[in-house]
Protein backbone atom coordinates (compact mmCIF):
# COMPACT_ATOMS: atom_id res chain seq x y z
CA UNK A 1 0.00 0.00 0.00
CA UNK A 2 1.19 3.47 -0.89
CA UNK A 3 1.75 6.62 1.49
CA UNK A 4 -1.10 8.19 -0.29
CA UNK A 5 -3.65 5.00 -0.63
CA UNK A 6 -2.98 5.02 3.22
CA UNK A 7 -3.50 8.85 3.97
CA UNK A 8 -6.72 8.93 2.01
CA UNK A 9 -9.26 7.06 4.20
CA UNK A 10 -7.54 9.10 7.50
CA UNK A 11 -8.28 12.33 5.22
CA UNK A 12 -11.39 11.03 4.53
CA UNK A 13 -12.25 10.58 7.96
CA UNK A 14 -14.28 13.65 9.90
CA UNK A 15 -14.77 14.51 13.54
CA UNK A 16 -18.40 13.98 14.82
CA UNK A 17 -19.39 16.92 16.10
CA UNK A 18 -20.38 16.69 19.68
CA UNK A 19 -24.10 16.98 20.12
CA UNK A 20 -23.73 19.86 23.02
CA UNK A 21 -21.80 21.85 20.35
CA UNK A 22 -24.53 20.93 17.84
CA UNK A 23 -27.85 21.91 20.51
CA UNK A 24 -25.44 25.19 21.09
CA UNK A 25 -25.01 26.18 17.08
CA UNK A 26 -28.74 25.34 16.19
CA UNK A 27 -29.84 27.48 19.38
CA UNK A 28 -27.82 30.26 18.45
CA UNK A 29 -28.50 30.36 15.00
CA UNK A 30 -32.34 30.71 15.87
CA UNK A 31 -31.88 33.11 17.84
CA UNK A 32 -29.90 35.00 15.68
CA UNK A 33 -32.72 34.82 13.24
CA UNK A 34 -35.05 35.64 15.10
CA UNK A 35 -33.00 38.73 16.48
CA UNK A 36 -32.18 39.48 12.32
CA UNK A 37 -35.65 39.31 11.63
CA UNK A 38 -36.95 41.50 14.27
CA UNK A 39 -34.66 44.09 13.17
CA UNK A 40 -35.14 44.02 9.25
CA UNK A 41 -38.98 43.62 9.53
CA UNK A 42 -39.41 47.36 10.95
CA UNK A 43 -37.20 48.77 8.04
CA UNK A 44 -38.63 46.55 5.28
CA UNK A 45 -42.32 47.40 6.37
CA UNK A 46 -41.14 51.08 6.18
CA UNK A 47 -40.00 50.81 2.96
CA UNK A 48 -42.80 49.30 1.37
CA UNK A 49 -44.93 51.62 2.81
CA UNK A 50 -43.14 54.69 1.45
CA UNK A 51 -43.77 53.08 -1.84
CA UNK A 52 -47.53 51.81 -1.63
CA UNK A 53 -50.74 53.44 -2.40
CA UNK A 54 -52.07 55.59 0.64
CA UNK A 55 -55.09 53.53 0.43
CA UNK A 56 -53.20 50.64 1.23
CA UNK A 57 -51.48 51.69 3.96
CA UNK A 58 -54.56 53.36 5.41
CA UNK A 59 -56.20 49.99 5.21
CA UNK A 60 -53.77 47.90 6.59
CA UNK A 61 -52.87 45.73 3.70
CA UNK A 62 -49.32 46.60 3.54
CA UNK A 63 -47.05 43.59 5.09
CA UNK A 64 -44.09 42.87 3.50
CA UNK A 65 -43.99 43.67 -0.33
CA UNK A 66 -45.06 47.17 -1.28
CA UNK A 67 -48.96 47.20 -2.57
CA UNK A 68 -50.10 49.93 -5.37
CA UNK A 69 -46.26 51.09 -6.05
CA UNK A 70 -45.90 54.55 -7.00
CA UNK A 71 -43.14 57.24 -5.78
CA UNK A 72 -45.91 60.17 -5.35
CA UNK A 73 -44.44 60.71 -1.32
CA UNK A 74 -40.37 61.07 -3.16
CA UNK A 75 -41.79 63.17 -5.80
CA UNK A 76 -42.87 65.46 -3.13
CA UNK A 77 -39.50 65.47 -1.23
CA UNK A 78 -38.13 66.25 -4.13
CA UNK A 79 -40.76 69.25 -4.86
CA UNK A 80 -40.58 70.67 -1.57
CA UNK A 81 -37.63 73.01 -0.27
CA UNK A 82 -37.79 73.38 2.94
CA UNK A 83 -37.02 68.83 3.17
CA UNK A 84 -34.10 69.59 0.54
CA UNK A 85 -32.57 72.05 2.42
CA UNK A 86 -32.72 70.41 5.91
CA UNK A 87 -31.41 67.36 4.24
CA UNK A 88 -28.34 69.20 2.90
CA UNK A 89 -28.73 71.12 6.72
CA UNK A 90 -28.06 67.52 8.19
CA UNK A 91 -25.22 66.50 5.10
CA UNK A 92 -23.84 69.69 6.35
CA UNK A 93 -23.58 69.11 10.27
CA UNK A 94 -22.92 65.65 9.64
CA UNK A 95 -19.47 66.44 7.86
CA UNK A 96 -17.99 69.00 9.62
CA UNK A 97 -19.45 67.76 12.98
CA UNK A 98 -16.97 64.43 12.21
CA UNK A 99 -14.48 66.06 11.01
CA UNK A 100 -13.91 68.27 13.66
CA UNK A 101 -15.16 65.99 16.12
CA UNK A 102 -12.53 63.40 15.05
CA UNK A 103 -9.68 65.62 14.82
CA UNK A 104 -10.13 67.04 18.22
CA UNK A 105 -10.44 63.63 19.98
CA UNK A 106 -7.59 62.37 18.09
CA UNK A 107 -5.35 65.24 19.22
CA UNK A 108 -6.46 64.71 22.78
CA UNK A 109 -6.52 61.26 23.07
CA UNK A 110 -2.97 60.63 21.35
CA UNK A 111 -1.34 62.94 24.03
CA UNK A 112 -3.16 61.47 26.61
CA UNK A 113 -2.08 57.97 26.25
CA UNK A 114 1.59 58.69 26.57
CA UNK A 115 3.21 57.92 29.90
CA UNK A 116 5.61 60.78 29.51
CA UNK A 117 3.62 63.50 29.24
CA UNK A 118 3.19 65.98 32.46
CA UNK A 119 0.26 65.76 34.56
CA UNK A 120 -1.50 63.08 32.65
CA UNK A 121 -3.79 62.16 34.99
CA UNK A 122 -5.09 65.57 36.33
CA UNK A 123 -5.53 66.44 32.84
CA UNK A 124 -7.81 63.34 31.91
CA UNK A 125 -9.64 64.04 35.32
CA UNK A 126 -9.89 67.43 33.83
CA UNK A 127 -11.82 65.99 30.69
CA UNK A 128 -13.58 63.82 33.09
CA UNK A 129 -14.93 67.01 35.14
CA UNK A 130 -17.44 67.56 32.70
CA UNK A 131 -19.43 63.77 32.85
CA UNK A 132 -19.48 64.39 36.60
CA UNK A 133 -20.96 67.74 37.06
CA UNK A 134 -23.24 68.92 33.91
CA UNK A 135 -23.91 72.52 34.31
CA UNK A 136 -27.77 71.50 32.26
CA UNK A 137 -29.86 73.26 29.53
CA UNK A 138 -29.80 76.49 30.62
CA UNK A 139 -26.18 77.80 31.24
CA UNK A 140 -24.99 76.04 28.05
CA UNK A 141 -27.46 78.18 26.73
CA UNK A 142 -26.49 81.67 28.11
CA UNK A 143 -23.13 80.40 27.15
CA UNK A 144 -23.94 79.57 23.61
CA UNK A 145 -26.16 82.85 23.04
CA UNK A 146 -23.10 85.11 24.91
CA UNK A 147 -20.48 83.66 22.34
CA UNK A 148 -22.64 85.12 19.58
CA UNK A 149 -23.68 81.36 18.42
CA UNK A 150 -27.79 81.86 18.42
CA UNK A 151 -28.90 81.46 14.73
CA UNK A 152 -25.99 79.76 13.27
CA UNK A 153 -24.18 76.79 12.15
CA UNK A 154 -21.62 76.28 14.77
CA UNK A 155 -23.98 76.81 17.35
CA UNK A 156 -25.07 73.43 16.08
CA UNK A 157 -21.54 71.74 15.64
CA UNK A 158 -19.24 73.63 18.50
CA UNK A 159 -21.47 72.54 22.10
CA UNK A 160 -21.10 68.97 21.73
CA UNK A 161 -18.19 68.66 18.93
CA UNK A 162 -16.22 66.50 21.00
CA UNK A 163 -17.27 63.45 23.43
CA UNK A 164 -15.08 62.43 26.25
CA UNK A 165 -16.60 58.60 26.12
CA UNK A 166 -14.75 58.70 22.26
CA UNK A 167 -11.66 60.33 23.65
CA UNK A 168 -11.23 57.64 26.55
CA UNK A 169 -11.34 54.63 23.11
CA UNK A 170 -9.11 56.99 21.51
CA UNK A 171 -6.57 57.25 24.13
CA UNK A 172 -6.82 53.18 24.59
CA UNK A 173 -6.35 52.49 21.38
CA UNK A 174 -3.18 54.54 20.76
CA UNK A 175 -2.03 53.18 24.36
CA UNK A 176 -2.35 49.49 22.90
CA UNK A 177 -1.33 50.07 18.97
CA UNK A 178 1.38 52.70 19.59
CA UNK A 179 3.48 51.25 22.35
CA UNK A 180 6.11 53.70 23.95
CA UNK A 181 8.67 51.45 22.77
CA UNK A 182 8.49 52.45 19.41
CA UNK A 183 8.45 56.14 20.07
CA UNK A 184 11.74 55.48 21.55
CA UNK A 185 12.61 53.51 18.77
CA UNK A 186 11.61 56.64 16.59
CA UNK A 187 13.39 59.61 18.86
CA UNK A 188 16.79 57.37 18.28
CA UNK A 189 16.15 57.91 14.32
CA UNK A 190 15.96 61.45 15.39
CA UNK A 191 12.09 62.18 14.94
CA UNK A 192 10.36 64.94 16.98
CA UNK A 193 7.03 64.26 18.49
CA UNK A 194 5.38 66.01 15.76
CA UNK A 195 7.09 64.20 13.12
CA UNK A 196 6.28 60.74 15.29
CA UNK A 197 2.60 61.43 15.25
CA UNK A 198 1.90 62.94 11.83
CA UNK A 199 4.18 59.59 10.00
CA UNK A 200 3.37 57.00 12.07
CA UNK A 201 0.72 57.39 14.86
CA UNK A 202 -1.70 58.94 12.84
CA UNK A 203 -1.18 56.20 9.66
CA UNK A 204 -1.89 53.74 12.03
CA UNK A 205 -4.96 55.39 13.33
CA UNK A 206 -7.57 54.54 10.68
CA UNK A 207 -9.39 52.56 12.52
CA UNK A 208 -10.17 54.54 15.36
CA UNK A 209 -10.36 57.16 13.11
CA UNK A 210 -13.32 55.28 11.58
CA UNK A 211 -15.18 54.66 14.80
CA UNK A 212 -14.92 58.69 15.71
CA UNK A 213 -16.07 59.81 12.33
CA UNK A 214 -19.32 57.18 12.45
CA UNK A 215 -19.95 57.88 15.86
CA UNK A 216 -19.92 62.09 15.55
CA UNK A 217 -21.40 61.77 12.10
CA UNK A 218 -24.22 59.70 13.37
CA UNK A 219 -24.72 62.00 16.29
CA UNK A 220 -24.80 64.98 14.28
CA UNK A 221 -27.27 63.57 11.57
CA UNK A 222 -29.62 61.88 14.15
CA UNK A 223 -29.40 65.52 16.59
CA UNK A 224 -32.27 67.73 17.07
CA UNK A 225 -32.64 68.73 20.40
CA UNK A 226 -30.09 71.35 19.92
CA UNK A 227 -31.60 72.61 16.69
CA UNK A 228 -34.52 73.06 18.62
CA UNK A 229 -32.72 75.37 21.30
CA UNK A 230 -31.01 77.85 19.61
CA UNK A 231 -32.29 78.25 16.04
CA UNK A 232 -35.10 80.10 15.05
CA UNK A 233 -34.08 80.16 11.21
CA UNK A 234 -35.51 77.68 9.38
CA UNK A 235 -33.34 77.47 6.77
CA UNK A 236 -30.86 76.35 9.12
CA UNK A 237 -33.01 73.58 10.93
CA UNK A 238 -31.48 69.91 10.07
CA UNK A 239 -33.97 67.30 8.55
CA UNK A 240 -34.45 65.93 11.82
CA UNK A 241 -36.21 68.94 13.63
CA UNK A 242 -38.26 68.98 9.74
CA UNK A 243 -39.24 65.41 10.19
CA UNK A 244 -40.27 66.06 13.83
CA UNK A 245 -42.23 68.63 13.14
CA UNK A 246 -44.12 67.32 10.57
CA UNK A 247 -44.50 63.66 12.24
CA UNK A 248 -45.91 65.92 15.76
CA UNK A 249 -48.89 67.49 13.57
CA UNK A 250 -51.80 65.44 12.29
CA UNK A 251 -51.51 67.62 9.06
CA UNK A 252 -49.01 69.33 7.35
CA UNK A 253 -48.71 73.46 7.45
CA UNK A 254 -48.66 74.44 3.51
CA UNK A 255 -46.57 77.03 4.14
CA UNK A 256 -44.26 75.27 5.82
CA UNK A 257 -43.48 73.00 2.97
CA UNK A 258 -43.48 74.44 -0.26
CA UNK A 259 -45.28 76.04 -2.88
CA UNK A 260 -49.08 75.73 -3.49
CA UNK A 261 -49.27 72.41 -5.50
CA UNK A 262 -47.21 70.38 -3.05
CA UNK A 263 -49.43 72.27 0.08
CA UNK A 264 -52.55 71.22 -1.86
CA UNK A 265 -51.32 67.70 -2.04
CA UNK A 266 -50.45 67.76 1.70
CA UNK A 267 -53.28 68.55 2.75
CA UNK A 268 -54.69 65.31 2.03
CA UNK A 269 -54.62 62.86 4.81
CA UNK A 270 -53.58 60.04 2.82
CA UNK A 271 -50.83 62.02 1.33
CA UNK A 272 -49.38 62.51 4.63
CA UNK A 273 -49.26 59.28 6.16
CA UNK A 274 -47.56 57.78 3.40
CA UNK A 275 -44.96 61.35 3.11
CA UNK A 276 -43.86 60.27 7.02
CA UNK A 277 -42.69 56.75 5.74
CA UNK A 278 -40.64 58.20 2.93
CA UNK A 279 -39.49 61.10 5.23
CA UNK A 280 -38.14 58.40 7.67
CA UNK A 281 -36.94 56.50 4.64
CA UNK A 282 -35.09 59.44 3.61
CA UNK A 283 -33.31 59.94 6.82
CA UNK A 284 -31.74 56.24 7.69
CA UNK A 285 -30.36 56.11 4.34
CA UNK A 286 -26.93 58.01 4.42
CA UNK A 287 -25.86 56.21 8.08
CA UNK A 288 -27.05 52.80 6.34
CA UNK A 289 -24.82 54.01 3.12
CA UNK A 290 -21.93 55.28 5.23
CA UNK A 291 -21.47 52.41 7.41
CA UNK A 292 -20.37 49.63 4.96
CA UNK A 293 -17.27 51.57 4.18
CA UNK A 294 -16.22 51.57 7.66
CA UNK A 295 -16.99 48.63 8.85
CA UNK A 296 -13.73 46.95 8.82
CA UNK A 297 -12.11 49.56 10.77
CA UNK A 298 -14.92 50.15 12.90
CA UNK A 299 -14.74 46.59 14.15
CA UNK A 300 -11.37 46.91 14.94
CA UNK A 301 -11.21 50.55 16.48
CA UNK A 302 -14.07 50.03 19.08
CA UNK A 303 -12.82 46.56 19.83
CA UNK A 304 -9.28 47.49 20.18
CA UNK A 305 -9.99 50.77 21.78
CA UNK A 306 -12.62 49.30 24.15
CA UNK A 307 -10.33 47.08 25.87
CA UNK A 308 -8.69 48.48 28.67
């Protein structure tokens, strides 16, 4: 008999999985199902219904599949101005709240997590200060309307442009991924701290870099309450504080939307219950678009910067 005639019944051969590990996988992957399910239902019902006749939502029969398609509730997103511009409002927060959001945590975090640098700890108890004692609603306000803010963009990105919950990941992560050893390592090749952090900390940041950007951008698109507070402009308001305030009224202000044709349209019930399905349509579609290009570094920057 050869080597191989003899190695081909032993690679033949497979383990019997044991049946505790079997009762385990089918349990789990049921309730994973049912977990999957439970989550997709709600968005797929949503969908339909932004794209079915209002008669059929009215009536109930929409289930799964959309019934009497048509795109009458888009067509009127489209029509009306005040939704487009609180869409590109939102777009607008979303960005700059994550950029600048990200590149302050990174800049605090990164210093944070080295052991050489003076007063570490008072200044992360410093950061911590605010967590413990929140001053509330009213003195950020006062604060907010005496730095000239009322009425404008930043007085939507500045107040809450940087999260101390996202700087604590940040400074894990470069504790674990950027080791002191190599900054040594670096300083005997003669680079400065700047040069340190600019070619190598910050290339090896991407994917914490990825969890700050979803995590402000998210907050930022999904925000409202501070709309609310200090802008009276509506051109400013975000598609958020739009959706809210149409979703709070049993019908829609004319006025408020757009010109006469799309107020005539809206003043239909029917019209209206079906525009709120499209509206919320509208809104969970750039997080659900943004996310699968950082999902590989997302996994990686929470998990790694989660772990203390």
């Amino acid at each position: 008999m050869t080597t191989a005639e003899a190695t081909t019944p032993r690679k033949a051969r497979r383990i019997a999985e044991p049946r505790g590990d079997r009762a385990f996988n089918i349990i789990n992957y049921t309730v994973l199902a049912v977990f999957t399910l439970s989550v997709l239902y709600p968005l797929i019902y949503v969908i339909s219904s932004s794209f079915s006749s209002a008669a059929a939502i009215n009536s109930g029969a929409v289930k799964f599949l959309p019934v009497g398609f048509n795109v009458d509730a888009y067509q009127t997103i489209l029509e009306s101005p005040r939704l487009v511009t609180g869409f590109m409002n939102s777009a607008i927060y979303a960005v700059a709240g994550g950029l600048l959001g990200t590149a302050l945590t990174v800049l605090a975090g990164y210093p944070l997590s080295r052991d050489d640098l003076p007063f570490r700890r008072v200044l992360t108890f410093f950061f911590l200060i605010p967590t413990l004692l929140s001053a509330g609603i009213i003195p950020t306000y006062i604060v907010v309307r005496q730095l000239g803010l009322l009425d404008t963009r930043w007085a939507i990105i500045l107040p809450g442009c940087m999260s101390v919950f996202n700087m604590i990941i940040t400074r894990t992560f470069y504790k674990i991924t950027v080791p002191s050893e190599m900054l040594e390592a670096a300083k005997v090749d003669g680079a400065s701290d700047f040069r340190f952090f600019f070619r190598i900390a910050l290339p090896l940041s991407k994917p914490i870099i990825a969890v700050n950007l979803l995590f402000y951008g998210i907050a930022q698109w999904n925000g409202w309450f501070s709309a609310f507070i200090y802008l009276t402009n509506a051109d400013l308001y975000p598609l958020q504080l739009v959706l809210r305030e149409i979703l709070a009224q049993s019908a829609v202000n004319p006025a408020q939307i757009g010109g006469p044709d799309v107020g005539e349209l809206l003043r239909r019930k029917e019209l209206f219950d079906k525009l709120k399905y499209a509206l919320i349509v509208i809104a969970m579609v750039p997080p659900l678009i943004a996310y699968p290009f950082v999902q590989k570094h997302f996994v990686k920057g929470a998990l790694i910067g989660s772990l203390k």
